[in-house]
C-alpha atoms as a PDB file:
ATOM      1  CA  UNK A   1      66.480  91.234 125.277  1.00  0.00           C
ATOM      2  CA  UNK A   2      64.961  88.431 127.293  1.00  0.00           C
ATOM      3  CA  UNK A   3      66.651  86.523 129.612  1.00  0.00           C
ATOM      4  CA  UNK A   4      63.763  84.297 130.785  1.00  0.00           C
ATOM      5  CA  UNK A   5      60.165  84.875 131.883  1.00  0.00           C
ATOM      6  CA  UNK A   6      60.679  84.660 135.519  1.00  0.00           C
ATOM      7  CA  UNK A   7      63.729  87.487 135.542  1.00  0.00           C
ATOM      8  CA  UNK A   8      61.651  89.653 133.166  1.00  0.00           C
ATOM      9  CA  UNK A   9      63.044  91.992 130.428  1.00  0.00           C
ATOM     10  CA  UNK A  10      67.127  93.482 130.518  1.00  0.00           C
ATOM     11  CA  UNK A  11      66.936  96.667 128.090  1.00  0.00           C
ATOM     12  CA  UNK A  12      69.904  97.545 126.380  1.00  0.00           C
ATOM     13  CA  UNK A  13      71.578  99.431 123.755  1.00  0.00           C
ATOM     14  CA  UNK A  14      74.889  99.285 122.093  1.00  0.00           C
ATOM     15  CA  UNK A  15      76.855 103.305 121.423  1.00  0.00           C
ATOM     16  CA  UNK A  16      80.393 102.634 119.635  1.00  0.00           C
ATOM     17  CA  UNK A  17      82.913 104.857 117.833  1.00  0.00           C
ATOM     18  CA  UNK A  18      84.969 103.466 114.600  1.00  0.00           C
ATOM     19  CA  UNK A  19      87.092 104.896 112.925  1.00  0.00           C
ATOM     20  CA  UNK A  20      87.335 102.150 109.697  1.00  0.00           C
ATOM     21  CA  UNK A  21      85.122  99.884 110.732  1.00  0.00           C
ATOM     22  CA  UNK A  22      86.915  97.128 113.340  1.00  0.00           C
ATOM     23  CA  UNK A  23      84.687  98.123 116.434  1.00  0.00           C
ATOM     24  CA  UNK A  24      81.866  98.716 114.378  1.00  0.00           C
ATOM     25  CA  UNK A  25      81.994  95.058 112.852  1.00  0.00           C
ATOM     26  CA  UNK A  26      82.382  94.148 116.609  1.00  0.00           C
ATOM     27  CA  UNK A  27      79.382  95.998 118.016  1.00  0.00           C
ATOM     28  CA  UNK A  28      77.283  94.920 115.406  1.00  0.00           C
ATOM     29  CA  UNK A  29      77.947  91.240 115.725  1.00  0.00           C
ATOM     30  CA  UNK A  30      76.852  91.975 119.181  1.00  0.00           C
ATOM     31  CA  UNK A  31      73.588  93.536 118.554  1.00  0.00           C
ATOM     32  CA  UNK A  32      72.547  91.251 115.789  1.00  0.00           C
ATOM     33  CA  UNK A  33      72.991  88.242 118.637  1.00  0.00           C
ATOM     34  CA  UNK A  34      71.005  90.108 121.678  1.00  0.00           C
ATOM     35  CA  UNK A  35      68.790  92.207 118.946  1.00  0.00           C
ATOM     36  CA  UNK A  36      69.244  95.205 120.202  1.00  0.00           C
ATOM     37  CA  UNK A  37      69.632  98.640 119.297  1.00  0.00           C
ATOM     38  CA  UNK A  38      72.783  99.833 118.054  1.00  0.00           C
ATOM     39  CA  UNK A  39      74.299 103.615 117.421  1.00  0.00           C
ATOM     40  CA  UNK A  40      77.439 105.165 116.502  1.00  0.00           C
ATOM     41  CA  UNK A  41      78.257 107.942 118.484  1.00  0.00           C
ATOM     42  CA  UNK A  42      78.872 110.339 115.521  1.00  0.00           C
ATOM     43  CA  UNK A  43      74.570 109.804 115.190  1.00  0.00           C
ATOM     44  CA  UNK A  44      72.296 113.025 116.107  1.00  0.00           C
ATOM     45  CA  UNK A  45      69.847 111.727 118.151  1.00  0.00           C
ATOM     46  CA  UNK A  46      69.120 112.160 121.783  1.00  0.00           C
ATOM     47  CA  UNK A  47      71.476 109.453 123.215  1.00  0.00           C
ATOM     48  CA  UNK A  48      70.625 111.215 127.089  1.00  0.00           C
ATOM     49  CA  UNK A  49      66.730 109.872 125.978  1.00  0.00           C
ATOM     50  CA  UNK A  50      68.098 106.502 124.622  1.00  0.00           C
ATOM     51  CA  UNK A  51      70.279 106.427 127.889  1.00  0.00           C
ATOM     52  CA  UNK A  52      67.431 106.912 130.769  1.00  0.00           C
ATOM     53  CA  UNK A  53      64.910 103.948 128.906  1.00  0.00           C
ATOM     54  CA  UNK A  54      67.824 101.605 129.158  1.00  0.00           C
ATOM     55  CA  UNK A  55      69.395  99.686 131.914  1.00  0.00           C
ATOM     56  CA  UNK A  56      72.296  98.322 130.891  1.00  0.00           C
ATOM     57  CA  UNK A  57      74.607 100.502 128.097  1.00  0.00           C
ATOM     58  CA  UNK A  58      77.147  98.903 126.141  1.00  0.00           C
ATOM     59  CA  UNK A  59      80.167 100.186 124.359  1.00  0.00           C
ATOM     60  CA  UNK A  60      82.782  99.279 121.441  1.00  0.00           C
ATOM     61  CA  UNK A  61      85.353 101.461 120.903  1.00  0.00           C
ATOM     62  CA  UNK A  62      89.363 101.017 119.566  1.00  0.00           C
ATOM     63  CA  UNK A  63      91.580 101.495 121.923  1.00  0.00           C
ATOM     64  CA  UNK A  64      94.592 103.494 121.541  1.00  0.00           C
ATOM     65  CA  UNK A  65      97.600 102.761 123.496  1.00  0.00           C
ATOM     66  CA  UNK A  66      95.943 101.566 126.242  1.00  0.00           C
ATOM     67  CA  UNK A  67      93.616 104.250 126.525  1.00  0.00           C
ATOM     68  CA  UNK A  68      90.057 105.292 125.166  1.00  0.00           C
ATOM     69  CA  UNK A  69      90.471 107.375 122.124  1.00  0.00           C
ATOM     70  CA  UNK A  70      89.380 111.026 122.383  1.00  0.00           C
ATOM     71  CA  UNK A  71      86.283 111.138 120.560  1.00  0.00           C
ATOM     72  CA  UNK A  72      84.494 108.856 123.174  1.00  0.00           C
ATOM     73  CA  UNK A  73      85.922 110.567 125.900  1.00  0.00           C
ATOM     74  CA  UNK A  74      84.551 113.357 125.382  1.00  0.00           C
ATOM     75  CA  UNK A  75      81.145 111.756 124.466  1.00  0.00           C
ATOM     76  CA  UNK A  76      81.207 109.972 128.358  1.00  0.00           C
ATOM     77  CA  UNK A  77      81.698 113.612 129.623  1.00  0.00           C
ATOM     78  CA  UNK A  78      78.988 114.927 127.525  1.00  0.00           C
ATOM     79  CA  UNK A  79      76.524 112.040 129.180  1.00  0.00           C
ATOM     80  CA  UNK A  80      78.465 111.378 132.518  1.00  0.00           C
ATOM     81  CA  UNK A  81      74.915 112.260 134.419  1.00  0.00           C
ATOM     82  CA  UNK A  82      73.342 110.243 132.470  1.00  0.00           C
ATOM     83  CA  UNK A  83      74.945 107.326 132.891  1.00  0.00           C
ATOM     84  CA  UNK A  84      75.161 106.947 136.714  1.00  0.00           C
ATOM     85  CA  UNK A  85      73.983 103.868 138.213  1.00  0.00           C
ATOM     86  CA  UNK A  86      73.649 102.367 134.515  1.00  0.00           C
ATOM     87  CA  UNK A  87      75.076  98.701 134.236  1.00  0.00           C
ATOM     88  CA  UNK A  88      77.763  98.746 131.754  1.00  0.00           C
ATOM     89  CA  UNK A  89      79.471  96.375 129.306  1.00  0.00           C
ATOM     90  CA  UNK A  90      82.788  97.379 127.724  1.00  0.00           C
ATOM     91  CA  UNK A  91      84.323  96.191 124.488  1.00  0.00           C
ATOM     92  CA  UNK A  92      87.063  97.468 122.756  1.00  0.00           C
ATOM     93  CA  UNK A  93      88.985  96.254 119.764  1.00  0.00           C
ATOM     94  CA  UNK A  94      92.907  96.212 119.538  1.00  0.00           C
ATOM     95  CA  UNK A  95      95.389  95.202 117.170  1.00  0.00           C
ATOM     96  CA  UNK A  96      98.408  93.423 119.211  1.00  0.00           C
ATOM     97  CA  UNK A  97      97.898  94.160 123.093  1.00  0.00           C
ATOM     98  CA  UNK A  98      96.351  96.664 124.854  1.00  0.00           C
ATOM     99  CA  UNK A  99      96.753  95.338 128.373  1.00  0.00           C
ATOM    100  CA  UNK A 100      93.894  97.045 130.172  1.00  0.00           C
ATOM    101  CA  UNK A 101      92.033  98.934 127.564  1.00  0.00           C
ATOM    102  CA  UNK A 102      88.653  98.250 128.644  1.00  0.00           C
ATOM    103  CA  UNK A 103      89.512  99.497 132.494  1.00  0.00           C
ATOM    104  CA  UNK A 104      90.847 102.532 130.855  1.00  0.00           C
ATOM    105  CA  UNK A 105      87.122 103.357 129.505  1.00  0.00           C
ATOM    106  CA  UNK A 106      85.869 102.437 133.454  1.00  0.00           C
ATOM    107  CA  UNK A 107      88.309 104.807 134.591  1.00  0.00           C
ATOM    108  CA  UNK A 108      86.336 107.791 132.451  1.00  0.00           C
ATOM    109  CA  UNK A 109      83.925 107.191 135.515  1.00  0.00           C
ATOM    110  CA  UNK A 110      83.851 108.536 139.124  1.00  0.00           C
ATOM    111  CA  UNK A 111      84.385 105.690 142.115  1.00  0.00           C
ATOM    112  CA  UNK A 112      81.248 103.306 141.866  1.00  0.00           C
ATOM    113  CA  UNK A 113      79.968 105.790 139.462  1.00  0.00           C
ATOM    114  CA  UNK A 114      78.967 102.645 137.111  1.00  0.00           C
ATOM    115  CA  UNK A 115      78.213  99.111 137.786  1.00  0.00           C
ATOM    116  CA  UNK A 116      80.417  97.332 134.930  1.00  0.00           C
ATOM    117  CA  UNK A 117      79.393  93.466 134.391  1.00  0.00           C
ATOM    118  CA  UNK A 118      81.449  92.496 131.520  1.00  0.00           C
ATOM    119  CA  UNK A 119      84.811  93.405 129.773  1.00  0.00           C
ATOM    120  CA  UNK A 120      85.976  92.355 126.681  1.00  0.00           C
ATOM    121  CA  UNK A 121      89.301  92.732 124.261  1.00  0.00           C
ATOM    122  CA  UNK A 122      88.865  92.159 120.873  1.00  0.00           C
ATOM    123  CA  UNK A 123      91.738  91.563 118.541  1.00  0.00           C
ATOM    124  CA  UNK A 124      90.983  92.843 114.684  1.00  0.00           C
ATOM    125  CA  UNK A 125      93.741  94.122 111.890  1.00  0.00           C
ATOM    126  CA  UNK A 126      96.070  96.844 111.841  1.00  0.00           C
ATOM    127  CA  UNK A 127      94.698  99.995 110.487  1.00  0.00           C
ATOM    128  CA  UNK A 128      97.803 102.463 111.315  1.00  0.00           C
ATOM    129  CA  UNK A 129      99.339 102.426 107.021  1.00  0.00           C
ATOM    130  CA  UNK A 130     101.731 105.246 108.393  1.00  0.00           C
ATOM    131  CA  UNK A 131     103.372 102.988 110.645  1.00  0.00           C
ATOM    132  CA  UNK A 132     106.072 101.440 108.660  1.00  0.00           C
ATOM    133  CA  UNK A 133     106.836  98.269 111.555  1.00  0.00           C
ATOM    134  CA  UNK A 134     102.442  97.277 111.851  1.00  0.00           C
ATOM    135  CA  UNK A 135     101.867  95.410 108.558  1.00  0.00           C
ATOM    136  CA  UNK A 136      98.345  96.213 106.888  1.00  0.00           C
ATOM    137  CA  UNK A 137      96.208  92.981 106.732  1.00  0.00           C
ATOM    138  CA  UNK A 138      96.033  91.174 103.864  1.00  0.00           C
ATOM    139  CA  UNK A 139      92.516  89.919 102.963  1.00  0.00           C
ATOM    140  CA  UNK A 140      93.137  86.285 104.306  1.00  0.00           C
ATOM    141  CA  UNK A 141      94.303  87.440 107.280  1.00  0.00           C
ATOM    142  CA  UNK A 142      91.207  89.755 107.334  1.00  0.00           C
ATOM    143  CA  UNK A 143      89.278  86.845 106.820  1.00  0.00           C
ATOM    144  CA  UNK A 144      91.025  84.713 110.009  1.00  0.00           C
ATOM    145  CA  UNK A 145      90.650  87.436 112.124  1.00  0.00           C
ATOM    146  CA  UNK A 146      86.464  88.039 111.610  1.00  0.00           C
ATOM    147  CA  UNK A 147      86.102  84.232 112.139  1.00  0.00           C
ATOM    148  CA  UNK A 148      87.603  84.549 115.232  1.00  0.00           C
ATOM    149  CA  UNK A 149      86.358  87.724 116.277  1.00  0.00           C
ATOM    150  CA  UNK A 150      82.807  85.712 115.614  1.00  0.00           C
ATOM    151  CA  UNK A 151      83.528  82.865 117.631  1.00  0.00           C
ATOM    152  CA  UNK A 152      84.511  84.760 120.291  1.00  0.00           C
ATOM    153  CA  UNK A 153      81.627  86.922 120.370  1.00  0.00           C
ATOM    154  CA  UNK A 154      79.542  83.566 120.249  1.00  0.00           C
ATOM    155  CA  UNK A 155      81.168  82.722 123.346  1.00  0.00           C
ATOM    156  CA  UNK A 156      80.861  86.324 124.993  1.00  0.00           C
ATOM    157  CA  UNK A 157      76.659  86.337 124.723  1.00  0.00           C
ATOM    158  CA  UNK A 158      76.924  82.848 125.806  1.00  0.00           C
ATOM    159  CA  UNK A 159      78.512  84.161 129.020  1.00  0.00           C
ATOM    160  CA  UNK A 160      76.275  87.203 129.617  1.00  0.00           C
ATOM    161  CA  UNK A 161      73.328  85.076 128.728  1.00  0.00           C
ATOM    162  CA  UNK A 162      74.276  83.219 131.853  1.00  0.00           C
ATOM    163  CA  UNK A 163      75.097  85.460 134.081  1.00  0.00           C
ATOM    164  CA  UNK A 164      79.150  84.994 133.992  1.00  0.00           C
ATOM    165  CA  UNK A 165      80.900  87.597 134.924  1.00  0.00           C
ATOM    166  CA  UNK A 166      84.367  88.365 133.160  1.00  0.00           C
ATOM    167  CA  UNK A 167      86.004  91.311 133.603  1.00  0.00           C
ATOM    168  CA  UNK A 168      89.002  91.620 130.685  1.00  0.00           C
ATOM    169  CA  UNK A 169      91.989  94.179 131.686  1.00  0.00           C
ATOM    170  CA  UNK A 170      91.410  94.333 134.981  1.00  0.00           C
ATOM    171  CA  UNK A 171      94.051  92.093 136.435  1.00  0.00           C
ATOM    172  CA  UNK A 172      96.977  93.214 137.901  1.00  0.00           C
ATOM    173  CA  UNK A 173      99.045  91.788 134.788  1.00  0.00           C
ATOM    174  CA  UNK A 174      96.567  93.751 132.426  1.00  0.00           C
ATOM    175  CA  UNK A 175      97.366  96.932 134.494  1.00  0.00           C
ATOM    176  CA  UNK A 176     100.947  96.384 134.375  1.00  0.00           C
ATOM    177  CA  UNK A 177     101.324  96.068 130.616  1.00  0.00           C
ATOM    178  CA  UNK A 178      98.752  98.971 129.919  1.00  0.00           C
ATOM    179  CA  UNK A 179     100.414 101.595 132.096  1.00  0.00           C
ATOM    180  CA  UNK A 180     103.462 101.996 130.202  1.00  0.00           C
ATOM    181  CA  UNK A 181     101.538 102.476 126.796  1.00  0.00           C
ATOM    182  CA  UNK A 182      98.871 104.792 128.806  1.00  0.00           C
ATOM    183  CA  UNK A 183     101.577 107.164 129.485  1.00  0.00           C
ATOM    184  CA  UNK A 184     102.964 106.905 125.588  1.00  0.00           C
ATOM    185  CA  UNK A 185      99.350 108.432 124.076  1.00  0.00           C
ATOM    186  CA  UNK A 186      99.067 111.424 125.568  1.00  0.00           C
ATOM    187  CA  UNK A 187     102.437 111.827 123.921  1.00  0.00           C
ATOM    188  CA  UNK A 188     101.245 110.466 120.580  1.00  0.00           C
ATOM    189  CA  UNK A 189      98.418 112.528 120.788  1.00  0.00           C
ATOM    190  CA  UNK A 190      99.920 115.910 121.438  1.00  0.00           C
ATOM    191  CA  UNK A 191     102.159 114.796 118.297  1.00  0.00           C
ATOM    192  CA  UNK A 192      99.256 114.151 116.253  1.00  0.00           C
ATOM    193  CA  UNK A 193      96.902 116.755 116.850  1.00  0.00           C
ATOM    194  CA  UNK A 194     100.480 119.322 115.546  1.00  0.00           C
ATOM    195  CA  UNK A 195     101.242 116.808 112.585  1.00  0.00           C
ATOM    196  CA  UNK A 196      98.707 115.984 110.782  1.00  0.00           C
ATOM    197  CA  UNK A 197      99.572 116.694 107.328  1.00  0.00           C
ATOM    198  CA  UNK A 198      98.321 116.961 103.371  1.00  0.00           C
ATOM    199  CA  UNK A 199     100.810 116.586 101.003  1.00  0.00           C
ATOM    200  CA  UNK A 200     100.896 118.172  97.209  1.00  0.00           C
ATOM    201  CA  UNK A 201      98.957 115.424  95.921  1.00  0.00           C
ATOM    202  CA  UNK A 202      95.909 116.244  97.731  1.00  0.00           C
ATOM    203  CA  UNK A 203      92.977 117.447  94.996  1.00  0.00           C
ATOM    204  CA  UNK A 204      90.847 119.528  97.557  1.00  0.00           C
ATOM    205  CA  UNK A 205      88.352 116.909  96.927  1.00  0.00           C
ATOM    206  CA  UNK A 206      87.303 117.669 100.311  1.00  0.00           C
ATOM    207  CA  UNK A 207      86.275 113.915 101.478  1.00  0.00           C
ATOM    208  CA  UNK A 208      88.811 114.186 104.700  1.00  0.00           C
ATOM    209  CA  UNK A 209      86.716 117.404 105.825  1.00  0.00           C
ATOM    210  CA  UNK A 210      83.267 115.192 104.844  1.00  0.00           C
ATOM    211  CA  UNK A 211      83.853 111.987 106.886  1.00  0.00           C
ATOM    212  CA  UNK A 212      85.972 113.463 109.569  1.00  0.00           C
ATOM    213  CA  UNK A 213      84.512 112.649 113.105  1.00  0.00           C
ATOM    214  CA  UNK A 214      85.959 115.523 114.532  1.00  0.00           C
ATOM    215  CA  UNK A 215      85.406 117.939 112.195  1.00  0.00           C
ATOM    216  CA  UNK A 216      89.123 118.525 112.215  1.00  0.00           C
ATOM    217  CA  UNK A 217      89.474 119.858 108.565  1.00  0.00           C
ATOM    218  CA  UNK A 218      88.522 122.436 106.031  1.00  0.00           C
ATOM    219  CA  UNK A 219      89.247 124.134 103.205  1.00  0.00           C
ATOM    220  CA  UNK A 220      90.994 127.772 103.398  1.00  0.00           C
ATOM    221  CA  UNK A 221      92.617 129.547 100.635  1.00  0.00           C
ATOM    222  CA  UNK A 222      92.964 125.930  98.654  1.00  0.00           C
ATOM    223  CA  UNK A 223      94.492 123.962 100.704  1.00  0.00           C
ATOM    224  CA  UNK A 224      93.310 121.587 103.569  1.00  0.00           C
ATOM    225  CA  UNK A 225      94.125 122.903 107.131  1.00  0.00           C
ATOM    226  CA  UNK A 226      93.110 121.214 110.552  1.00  0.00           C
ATOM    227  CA  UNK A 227      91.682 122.731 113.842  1.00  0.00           C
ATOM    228  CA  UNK A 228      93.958 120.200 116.131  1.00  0.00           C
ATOM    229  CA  UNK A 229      91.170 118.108 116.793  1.00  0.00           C
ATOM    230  CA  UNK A 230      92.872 114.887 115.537  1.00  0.00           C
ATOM    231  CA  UNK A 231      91.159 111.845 117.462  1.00  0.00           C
ATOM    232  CA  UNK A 232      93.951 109.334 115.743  1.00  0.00           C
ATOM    233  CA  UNK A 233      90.840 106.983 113.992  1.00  0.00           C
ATOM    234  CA  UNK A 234      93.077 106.919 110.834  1.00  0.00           C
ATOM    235  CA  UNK A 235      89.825 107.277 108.687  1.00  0.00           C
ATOM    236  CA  UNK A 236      90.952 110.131 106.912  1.00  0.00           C
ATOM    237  CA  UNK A 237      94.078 108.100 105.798  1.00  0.00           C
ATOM    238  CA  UNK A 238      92.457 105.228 104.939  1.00  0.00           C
ATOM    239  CA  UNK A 239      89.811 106.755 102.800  1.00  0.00           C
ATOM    240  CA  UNK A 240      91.789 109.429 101.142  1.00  0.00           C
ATOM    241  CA  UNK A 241      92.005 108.806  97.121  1.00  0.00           C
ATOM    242  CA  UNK A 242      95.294 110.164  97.134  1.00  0.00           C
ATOM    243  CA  UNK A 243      97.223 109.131  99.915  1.00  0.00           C
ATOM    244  CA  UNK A 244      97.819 112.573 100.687  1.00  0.00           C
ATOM    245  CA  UNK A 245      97.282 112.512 104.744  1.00  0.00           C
ATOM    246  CA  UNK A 246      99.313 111.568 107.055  1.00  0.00           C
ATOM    247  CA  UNK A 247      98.798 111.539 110.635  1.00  0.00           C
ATOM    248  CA  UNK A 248     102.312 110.470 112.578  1.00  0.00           C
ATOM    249  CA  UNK A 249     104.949 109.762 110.375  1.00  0.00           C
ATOM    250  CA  UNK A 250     105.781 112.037 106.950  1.00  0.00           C
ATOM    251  CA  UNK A 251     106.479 109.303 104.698  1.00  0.00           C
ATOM    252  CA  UNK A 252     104.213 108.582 101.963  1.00  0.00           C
ATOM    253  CA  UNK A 253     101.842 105.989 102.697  1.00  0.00           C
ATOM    254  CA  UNK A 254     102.159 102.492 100.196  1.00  0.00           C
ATOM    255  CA  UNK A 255      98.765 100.712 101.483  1.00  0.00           C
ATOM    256  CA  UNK A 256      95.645 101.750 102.679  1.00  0.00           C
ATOM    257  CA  UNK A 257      93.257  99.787 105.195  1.00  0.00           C
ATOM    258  CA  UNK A 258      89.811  99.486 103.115  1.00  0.00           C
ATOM    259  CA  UNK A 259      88.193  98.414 106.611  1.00  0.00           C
ATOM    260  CA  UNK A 260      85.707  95.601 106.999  1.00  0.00           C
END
């Protein structure tokens, strides 16, 4: 990307981690307007090499809770090295409020580990079918909420063209409404990394153990068992052609979230 001929080239790449497709619709939208390159994290390929030809490294992610879901966690330890010095841009997508979800992904980092230039929250539908009080999205609500996610991503390269700062959920008000959730997920995690379940209905069709991102499932002695590895992207839910999985709460699931 180009942001004139006198300040030369900014090169940039986009990593994000979706579970049914809401940060991945985000990240791309972003890519497509900078044209740059963009990869999800579940990829092999030698994001350390990617990482050093870069100078600025962006990343989408959902945020849980106020914090930065497993998965990428573990991917910023696996390239924390790499990373130092790197200009970063942060956006994460949420359904409701997060409060400070894209600090929480700063926070991965040591003490001006990272030079972070812009923040953003991005609010896309409820994929969470096994919690009874977060209504699924219907597809005109689905529609509303891509037409704004648009505009507002119209507005966000706008800003970066220009050189505005803007740091979402890093206010003191952002803090204060992310801490208590921050100290609910580790909670929620614990809970479902011992509860993930597969009812009767299951087929062994074996899709959950296919498109898992944490390799979390298998097949043993026909039936599907998990390693405790549950990142909470509610993909396997979503995707399963029997309802069968359930991640926090027992009861059957009525509606799945077919993503974007």
């Amino acid at each position: 990307m180009s942001k004139n001929a006198n300040e030369g080239v900014i090169h940039m790449v986009m990593f994000y981690f979706s579970g049914t497709g809401n940060s991945k619709y985000v990240a791309e939208l972003f890519c497509q307007n900078k044209n740059i390159g963009c990869h999800s994290i579940e990829e092999s390929i030698d994001f350390d090499k990617i990482i050093k030809a870069e100078d600025t490294i962006a990343f989408c992610y959902p945020i849980y809770f106020s914090r930065v879901p497993k998965i990428m966690r573990e991917f910023v330890a696996q390239h924390l090295n790499t990373l130092k010095g790197k200009k970063i841009i942060i956006f994460c997508a949420q359904f409701m409020m997060s409060g400070d979800g894209t600090r929480a992904f700063a926070k991965l980092f040591p003490k001006n580990y990272i030079d972070v230039i812009y923040t953003e929250h991005f609010f896309m539908p409820n994929n969470m079918p096994d919690v009874p009080l977060l209504p699924i999205a219907n597809d005109n609500s689905i529609k509303k909420s891509l037409a704004r996610t648009k505009r507002k991503m119209e507005q966000v390269c706008r800003n970066i063209q220009d050189g505005k700062i803007k740091k979402r959920g890093f206010s003191i008000i952002s803090r204060l409404l992310g801490l208590p959730q921050s100290l609910i997920l580790p909670a929620m995690e614990r809970r479902a990394n011992r509860t993930v379940s597969v009812d009767s209905t299951c087929t062994l069709c074996g899709l959950c153990v296919e498109i898992c991102p944490m390799d979390n499932f298998l097949i043993e002695d026909k039936k599907i068992t998990h390693r405790h590895r549950c990142t909470m992207c509610y993909r396997c839910i979503n995707k399963c052609p029997e309802k069968s999985i359930n991640v926090l709460v027992s009861a059957k699931i009525r509606k799945q979230y077919k993503g974007i």
